[in-house]
Protein backbone atom coordinates (compact mmCIF):
# COMPACT_ATOMS: atom_id res chain seq x y z
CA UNK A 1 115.90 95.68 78.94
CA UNK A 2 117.37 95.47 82.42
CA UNK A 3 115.08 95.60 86.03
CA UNK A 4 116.46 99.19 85.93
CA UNK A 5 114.68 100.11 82.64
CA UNK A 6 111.60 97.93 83.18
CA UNK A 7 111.19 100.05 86.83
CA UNK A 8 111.49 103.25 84.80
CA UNK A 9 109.31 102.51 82.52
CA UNK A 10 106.81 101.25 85.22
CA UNK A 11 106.68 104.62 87.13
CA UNK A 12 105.78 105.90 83.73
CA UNK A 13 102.66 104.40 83.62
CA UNK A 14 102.13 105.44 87.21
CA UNK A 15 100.19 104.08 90.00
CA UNK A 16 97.51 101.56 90.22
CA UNK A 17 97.59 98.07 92.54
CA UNK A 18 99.38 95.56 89.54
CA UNK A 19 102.09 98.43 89.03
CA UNK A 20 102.96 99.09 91.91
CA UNK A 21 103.08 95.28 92.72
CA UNK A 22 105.30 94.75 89.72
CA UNK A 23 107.27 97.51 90.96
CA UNK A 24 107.90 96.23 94.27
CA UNK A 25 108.95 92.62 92.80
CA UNK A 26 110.82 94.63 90.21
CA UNK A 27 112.90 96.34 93.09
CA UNK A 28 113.47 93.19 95.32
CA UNK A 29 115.43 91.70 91.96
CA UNK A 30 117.68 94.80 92.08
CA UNK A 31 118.11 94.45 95.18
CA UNK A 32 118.93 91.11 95.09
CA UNK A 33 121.14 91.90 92.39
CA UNK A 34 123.47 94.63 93.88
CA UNK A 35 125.99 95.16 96.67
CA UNK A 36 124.12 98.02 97.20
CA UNK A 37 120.29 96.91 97.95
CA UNK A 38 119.41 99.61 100.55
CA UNK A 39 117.71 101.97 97.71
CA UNK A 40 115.88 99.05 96.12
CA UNK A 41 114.69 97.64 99.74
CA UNK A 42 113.29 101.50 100.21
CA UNK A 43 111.01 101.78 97.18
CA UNK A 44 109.86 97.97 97.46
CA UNK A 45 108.11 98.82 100.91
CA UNK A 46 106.86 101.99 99.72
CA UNK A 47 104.98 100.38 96.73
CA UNK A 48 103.99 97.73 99.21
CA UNK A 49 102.57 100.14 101.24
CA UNK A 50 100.83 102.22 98.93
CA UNK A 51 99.20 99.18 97.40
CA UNK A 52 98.68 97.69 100.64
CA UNK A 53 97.08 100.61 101.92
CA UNK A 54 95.16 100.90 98.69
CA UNK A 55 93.96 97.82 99.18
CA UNK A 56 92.20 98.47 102.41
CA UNK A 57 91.00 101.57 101.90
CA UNK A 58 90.51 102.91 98.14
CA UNK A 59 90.97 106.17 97.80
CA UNK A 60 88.92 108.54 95.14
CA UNK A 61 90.48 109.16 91.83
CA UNK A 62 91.83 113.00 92.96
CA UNK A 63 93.17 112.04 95.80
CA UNK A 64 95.01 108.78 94.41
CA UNK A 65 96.54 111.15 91.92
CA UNK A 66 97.63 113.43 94.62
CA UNK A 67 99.85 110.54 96.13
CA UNK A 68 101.56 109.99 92.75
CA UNK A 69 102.11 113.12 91.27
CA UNK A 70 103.90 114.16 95.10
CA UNK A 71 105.90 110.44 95.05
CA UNK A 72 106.80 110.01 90.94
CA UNK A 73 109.04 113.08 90.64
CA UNK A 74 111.74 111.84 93.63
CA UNK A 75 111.06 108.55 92.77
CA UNK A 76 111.64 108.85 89.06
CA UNK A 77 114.78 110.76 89.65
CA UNK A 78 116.18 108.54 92.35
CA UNK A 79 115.95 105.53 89.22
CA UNK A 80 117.58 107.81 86.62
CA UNK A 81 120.16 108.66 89.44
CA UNK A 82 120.97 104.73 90.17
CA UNK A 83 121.22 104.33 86.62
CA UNK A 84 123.36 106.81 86.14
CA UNK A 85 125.71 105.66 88.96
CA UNK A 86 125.34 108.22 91.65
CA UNK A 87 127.74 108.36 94.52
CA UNK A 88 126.27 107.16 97.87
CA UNK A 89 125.79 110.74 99.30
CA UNK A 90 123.42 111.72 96.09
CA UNK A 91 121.90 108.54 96.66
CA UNK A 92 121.53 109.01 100.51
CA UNK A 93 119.71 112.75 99.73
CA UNK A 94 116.97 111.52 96.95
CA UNK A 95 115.80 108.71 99.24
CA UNK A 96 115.19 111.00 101.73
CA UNK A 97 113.50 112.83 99.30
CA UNK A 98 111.07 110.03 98.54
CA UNK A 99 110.85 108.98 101.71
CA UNK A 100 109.95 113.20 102.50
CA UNK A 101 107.59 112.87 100.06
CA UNK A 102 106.47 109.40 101.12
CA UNK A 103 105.55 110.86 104.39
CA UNK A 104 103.97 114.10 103.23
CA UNK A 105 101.87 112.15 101.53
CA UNK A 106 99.91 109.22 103.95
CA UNK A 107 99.43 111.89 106.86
């Protein structure tokens, strides 16, 4: 199973501190691994973050869920999209979706 599959499967099981951990190690591989790192750099220092931020300040079940179910969408279609090969432009517009979303979601 590549990095690829392993993060896809990850963001199935959603987010809690060791995923999101694995995640980010799991996207500084690929983007070790490609000529084309930017998307991978993106989602490691969002998972950092998250966890990070989790770390400090635990947030109640409902509103933990909130963050995930507004980031796992974008994020789960940006993966299926690098997968899939997307052009740069495609690419370019889902991680400003997950960064949108991102965003929206640590006011």
């Amino acid at each position: 199973m590549s990095n690829l599959q392993r993060l896809r499967e990850r963001l199935k099981q959603g987010f809690y501190l060791d995923n999101l951990y694995e995640m980010a190690g799991l996207c500084k591989s690929l983007a070790l691994d490609t000529p084309s790192p930017a998307p991978y750099f993106f989602m490691r220092n969002i998972f950092l973050d998250i966890a990070r931020h989790w770390e400090e300040v635990p947030l109640p079940v409902e509103e933990a869920e909130q963050v995930e179910s507004k980031m796992i969408e974008p994020l789960e279609e940006l993966v299926e999209r690098l997968e899939a090969g997307a052009s740069v432009e495609e690419v370019f517009n889902l991680l400003n979706r997950v960064v949108s979303a991102y965003l929206i979601s640590f006011k």
